[in-house]
Protein backbone atom coordinates (compact mmCIF):
# COMPACT_ATOMS: atom_id res chain seq x y z
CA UNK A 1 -22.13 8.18 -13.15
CA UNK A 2 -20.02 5.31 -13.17
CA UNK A 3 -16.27 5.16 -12.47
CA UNK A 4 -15.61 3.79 -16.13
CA UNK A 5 -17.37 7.26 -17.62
CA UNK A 6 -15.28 9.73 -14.83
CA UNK A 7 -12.16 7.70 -16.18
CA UNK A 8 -13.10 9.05 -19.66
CA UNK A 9 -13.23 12.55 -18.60
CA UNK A 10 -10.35 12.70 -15.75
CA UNK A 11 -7.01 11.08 -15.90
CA UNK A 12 -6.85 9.01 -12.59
CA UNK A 13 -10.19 7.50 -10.33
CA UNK A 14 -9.23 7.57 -6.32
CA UNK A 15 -11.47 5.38 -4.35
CA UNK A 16 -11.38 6.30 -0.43
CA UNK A 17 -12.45 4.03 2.19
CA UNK A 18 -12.89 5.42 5.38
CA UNK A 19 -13.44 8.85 4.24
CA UNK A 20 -14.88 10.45 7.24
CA UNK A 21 -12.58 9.43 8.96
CA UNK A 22 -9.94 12.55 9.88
CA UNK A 23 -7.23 10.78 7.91
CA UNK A 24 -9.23 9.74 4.76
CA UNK A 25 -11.24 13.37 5.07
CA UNK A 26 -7.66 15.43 5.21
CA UNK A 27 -6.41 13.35 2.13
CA UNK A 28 -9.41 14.20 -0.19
CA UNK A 29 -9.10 17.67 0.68
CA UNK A 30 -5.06 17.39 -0.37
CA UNK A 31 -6.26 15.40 -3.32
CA UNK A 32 -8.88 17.64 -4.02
CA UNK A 33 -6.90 20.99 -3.91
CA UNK A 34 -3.54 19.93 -5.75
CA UNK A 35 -3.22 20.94 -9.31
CA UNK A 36 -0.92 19.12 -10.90
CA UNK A 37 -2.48 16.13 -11.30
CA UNK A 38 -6.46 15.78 -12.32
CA UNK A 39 -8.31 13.03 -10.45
CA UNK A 40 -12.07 11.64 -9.78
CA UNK A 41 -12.03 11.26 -6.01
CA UNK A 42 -14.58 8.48 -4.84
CA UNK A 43 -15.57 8.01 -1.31
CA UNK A 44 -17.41 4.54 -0.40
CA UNK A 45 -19.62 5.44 1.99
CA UNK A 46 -22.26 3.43 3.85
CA UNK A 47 -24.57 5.73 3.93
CA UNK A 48 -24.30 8.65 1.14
CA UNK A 49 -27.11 10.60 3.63
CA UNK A 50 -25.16 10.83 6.62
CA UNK A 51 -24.33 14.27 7.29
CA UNK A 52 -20.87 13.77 7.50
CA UNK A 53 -20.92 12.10 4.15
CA UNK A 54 -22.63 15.27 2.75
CA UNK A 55 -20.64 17.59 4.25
CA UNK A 56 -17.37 15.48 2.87
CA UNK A 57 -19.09 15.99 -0.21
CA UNK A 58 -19.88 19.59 -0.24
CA UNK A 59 -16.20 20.05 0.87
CA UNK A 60 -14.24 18.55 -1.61
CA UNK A 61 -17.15 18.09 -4.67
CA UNK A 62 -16.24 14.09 -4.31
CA UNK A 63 -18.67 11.16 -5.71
CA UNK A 64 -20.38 9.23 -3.36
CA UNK A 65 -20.77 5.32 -3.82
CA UNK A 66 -23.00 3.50 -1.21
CA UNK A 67 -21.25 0.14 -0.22
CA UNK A 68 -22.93 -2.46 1.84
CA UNK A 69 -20.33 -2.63 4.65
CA UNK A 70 -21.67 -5.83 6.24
CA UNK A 71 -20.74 -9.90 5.40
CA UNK A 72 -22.13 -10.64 2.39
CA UNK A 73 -21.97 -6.92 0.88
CA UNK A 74 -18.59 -8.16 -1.59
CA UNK A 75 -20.00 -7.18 -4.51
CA UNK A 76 -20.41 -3.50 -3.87
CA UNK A 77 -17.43 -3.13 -2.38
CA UNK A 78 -16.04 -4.52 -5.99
CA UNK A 79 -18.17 -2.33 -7.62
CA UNK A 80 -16.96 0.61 -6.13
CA UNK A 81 -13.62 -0.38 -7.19
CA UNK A 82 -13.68 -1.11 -10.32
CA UNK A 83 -11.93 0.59 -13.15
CA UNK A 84 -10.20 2.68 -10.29
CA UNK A 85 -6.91 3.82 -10.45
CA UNK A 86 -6.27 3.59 -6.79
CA UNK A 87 -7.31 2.96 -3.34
CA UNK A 88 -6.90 4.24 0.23
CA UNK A 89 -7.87 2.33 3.14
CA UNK A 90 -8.41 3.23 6.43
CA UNK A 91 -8.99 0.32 8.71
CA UNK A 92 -10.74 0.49 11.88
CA UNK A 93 -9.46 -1.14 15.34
CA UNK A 94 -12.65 -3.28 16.11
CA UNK A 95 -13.08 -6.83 14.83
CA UNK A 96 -15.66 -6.13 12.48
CA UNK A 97 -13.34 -3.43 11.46
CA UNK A 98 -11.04 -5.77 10.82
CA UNK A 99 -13.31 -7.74 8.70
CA UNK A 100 -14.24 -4.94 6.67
CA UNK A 101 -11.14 -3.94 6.19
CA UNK A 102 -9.62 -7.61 4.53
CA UNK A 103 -12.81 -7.21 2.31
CA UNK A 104 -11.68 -3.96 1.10
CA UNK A 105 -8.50 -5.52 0.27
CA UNK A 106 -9.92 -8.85 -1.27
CA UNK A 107 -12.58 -6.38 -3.63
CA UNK A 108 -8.94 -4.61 -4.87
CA UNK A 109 -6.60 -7.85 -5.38
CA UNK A 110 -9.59 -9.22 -7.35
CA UNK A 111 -10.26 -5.65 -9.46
CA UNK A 112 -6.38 -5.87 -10.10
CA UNK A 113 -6.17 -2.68 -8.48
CA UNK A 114 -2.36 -1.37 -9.50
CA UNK A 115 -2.36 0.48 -6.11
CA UNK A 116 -3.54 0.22 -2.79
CA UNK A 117 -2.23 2.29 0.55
CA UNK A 118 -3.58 0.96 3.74
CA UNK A 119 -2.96 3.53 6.67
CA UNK A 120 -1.43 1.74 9.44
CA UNK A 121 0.72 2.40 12.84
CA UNK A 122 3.77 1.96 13.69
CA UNK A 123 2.91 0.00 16.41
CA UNK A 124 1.81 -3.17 14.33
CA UNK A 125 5.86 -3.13 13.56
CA UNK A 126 6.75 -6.93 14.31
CA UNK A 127 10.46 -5.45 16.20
CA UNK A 128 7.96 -3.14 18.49
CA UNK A 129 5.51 -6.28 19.38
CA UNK A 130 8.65 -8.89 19.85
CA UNK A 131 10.43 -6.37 22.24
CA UNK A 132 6.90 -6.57 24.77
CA UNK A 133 6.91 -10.49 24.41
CA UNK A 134 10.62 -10.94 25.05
CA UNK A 135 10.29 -8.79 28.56
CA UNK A 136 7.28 -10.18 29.63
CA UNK A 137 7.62 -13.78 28.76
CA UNK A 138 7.51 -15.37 31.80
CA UNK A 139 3.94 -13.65 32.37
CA UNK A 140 2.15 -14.71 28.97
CA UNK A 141 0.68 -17.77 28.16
CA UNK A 142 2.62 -20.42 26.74
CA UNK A 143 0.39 -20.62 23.99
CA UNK A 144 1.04 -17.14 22.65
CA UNK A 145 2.28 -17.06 18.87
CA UNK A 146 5.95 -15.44 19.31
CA UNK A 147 8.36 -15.47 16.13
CA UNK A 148 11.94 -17.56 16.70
CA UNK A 149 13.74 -14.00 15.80
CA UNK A 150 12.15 -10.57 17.22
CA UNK A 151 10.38 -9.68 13.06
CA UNK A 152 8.95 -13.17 13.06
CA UNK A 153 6.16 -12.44 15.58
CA UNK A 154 2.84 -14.25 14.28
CA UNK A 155 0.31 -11.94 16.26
CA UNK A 156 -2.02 -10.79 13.59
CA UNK A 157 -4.85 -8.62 15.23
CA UNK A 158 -5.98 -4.62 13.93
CA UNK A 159 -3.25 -2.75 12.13
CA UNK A 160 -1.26 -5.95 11.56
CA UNK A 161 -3.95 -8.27 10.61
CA UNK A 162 -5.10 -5.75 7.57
CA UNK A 163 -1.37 -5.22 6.49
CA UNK A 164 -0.30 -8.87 6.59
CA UNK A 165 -3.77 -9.66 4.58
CA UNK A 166 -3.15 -6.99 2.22
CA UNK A 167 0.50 -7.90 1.68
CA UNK A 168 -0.44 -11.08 1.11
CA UNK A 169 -3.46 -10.63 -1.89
CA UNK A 170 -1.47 -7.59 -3.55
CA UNK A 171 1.88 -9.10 -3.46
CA UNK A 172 3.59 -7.37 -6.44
CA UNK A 173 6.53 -4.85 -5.09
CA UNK A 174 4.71 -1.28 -4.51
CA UNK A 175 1.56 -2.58 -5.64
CA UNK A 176 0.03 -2.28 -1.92
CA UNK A 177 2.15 0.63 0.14
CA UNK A 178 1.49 0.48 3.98
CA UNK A 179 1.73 4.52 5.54
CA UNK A 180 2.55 3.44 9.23
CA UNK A 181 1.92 6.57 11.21
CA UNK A 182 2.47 7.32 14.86
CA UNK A 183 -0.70 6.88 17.06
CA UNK A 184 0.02 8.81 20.12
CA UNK A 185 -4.20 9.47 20.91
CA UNK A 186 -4.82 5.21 19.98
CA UNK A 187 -4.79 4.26 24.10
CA UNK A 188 -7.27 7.82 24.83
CA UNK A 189 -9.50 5.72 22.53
CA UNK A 190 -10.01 3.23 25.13
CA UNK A 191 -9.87 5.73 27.99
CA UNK A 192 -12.81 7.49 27.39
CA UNK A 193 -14.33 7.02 30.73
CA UNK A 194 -11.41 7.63 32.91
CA UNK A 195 -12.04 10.83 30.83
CA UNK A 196 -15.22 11.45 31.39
CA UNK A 197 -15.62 10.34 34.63
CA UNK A 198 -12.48 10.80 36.44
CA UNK A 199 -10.52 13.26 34.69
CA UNK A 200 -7.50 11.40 33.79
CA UNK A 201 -5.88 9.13 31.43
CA UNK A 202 -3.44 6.33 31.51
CA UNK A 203 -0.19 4.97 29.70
CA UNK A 204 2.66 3.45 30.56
CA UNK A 205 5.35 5.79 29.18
CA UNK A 206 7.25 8.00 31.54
CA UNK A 207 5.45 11.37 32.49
CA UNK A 208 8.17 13.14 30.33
CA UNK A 209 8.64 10.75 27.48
CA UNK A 210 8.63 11.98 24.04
CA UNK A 211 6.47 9.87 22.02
CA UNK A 212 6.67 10.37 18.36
CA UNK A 213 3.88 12.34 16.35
CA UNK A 214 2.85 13.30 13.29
CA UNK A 215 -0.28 15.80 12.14
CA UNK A 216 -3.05 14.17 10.32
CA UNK A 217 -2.70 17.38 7.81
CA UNK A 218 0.71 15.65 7.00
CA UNK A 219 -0.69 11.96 6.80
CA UNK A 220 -3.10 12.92 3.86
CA UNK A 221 -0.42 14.88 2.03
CA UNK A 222 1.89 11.10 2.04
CA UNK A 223 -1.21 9.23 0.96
CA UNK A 224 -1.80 11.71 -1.50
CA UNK A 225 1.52 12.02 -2.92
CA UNK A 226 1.66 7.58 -3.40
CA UNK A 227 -2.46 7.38 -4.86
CA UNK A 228 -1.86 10.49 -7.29
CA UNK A 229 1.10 8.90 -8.68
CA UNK A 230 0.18 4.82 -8.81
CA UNK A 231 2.29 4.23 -11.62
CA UNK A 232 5.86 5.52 -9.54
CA UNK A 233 7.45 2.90 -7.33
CA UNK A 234 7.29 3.06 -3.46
CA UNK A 235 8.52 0.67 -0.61
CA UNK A 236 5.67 -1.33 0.57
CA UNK A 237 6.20 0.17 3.79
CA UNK A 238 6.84 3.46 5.54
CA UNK A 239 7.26 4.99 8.84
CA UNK A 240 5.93 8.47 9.15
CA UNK A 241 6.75 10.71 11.57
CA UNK A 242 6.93 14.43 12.17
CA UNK A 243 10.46 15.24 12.01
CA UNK A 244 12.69 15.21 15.25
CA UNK A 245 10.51 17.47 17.04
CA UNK A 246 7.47 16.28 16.19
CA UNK A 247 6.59 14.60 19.67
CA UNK A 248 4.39 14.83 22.52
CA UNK A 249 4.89 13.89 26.41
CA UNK A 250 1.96 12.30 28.52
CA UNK A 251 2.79 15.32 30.76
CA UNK A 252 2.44 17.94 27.43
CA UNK A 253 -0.83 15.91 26.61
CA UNK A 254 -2.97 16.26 29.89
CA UNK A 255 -1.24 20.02 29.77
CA UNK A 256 -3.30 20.46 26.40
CA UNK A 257 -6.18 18.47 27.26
CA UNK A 258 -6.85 20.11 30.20
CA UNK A 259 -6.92 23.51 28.02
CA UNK A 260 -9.00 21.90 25.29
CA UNK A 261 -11.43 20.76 28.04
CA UNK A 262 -11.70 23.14 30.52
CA UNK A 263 -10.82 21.17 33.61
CA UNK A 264 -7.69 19.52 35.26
CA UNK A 265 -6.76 16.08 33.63
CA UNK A 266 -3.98 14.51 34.96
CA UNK A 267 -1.98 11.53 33.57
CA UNK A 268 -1.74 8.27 35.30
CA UNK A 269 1.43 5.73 34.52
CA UNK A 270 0.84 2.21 34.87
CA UNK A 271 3.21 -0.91 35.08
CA UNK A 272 4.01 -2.66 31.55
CA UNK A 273 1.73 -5.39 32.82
CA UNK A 274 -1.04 -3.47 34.71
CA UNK A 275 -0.79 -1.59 31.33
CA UNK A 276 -1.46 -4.54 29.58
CA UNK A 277 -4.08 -6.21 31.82
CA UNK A 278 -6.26 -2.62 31.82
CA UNK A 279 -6.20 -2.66 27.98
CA UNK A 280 -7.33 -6.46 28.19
CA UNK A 281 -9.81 -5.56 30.55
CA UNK A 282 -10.84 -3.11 27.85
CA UNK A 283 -11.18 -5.14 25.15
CA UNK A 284 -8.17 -3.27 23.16
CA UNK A 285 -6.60 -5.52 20.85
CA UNK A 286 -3.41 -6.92 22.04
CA UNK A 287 -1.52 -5.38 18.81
CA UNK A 288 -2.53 -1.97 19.95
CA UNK A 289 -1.27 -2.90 23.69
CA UNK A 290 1.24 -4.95 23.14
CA UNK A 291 2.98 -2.31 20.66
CA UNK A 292 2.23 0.78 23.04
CA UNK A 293 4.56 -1.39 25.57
CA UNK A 294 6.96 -2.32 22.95
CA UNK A 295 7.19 1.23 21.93
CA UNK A 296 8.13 2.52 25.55
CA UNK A 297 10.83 -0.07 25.97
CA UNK A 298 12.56 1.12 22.75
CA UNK A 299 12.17 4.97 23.87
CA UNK A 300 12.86 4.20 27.75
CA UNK A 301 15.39 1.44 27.82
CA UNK A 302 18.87 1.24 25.95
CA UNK A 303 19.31 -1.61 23.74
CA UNK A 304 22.17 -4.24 25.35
């Protein structure tokens, strides 16, 4: 059935990329459970017989459109856009995620897609990145792209890359709405095998400091609220957090980890720039680094 037929018999198409992911899976289920407003809710899947895919499926009765995610797979990415009313995207970290991810955005701008929300972190924030380049300079190389004033940094990797790109092809005010969420777990992604293997995980925020949260239940109801209602006007970007006691300590986060696994992990705190050279070491990109660093000087260190 194509989208142009579903339009005919519901009032708004909803085209999810990313949809097993836990943020693109808990905003189909909002989607799919509200009743106020009656939508066709498409997932773009690479595979419409992976068992995630079916169970997505099964739990919120969504269509399935099969996508070639590689180079050269544009025109079923367009495909699966077309005629739809919006679009959620949400990017992954890797290069080739990154790729994907400005394809997504290029299949949309050319569709004339009225609205697209791109889930990103507030770590891509330029004022986060420019406040880890400023205090560590001296240690960078020269050749490093750093803005004249601390929003005028010209690092475009991950988060940033896909915002700046989407910004850029959808540049009509609310047309493309950027949710910029609070990552606490992004650095565990690239810890894996101090997790595994040595029980621990690292950071380099205090043991006690309270870094800002938000559930992912909470992240699909905001995306859901701006693709349900593409015709309302929204700021192109916006910070998401929990409320003011919606955060989590490294100290609270081994606490529950070591609950959740069933064996002590502890929390080791690195320098800014063994920090930095770790997640370099790990192939993290430098947004995702960079920002965590940025991030702890705001929360740590009074502004002079």
């Amino acid at each position: 059935m194509g989208i142009q037929l579903r339009k005919l018999m519901r009032s708004r198409v909803i085209v999810v990329f990313g949809a097993t992911s836990r943020i693109g899976r808990s905003t189909l289920e909002v989607l799919a459970a509200q009743e106020q407003v009656s939508v066709a809710l498409v997932a773009a899947v690479e595979s419409t017989k992976d068992p995630r895919v079916q169970r997505l499926k099964h739990a919120t009765n969504c269509y399935l459109v099969q996508c070639n995610f590689a180079h050269g797979g544009e025109d079923s990415l367009r495909r699966a856009v077309r005629n739809a009313d919006a679009v959620l995207l949400v990017p992954a970290l890797s290069e080739s995620g990154v790729r994907f991810s400005r394809r997504v955005v290029d299949a949309a701008a050319a569709e004339q897609i009225s609205r697209l929300v791109v889930i990103s972190s507030i770590l891509s924030a330029p004022e986060l990145l420019a406040r880890c380049r400023q205090e560590h300079a001296k240690e960078r190389p020269a050749t490093e792209a750093v803005g004249s004033t601390p929003t005028e940094v010209a690092a475009l990797e991950g988060y940033e890359a896909v915002e700046v790109h989407a910004r850029n092809q959808l540049p009509e005010p609310g047309r493309c709405v950027s949710l910029r969420i609070p990552l606490l777990m992004e650095t565990l992604l690239y810890c894996r095998d101090e997790l595994l293997f040595a029980n621990r995980f690292i950071g380099c925020f205090r043991t006690d400091t309270h870094v800002p949260s938000i559930s992912v239940r909470d992240v699909g109801y905001a995306a859901a609220e701006v693709l349900a209602n593409p015709k309302r006007k929204y700021e192109s970007v916006y910070r998401l957090t929990g409320g003011i006691g919606a955060s989590c300590s490294p100290n609270e986060l081994a606490h529950f980890l070591t609950g959740a696994l069933g064996r002590e992990i502890k929390y080791r705190k690195l320098r800014d720039t063994d920090f930095l050279r770790v997640m370099k070491e790990k192939h993290t990109p430098d947004q995702v680094a960079q920002g965590t660093v940025g991030l702890r000087i705001f929360l740590e260190e009074p502004s002079e």
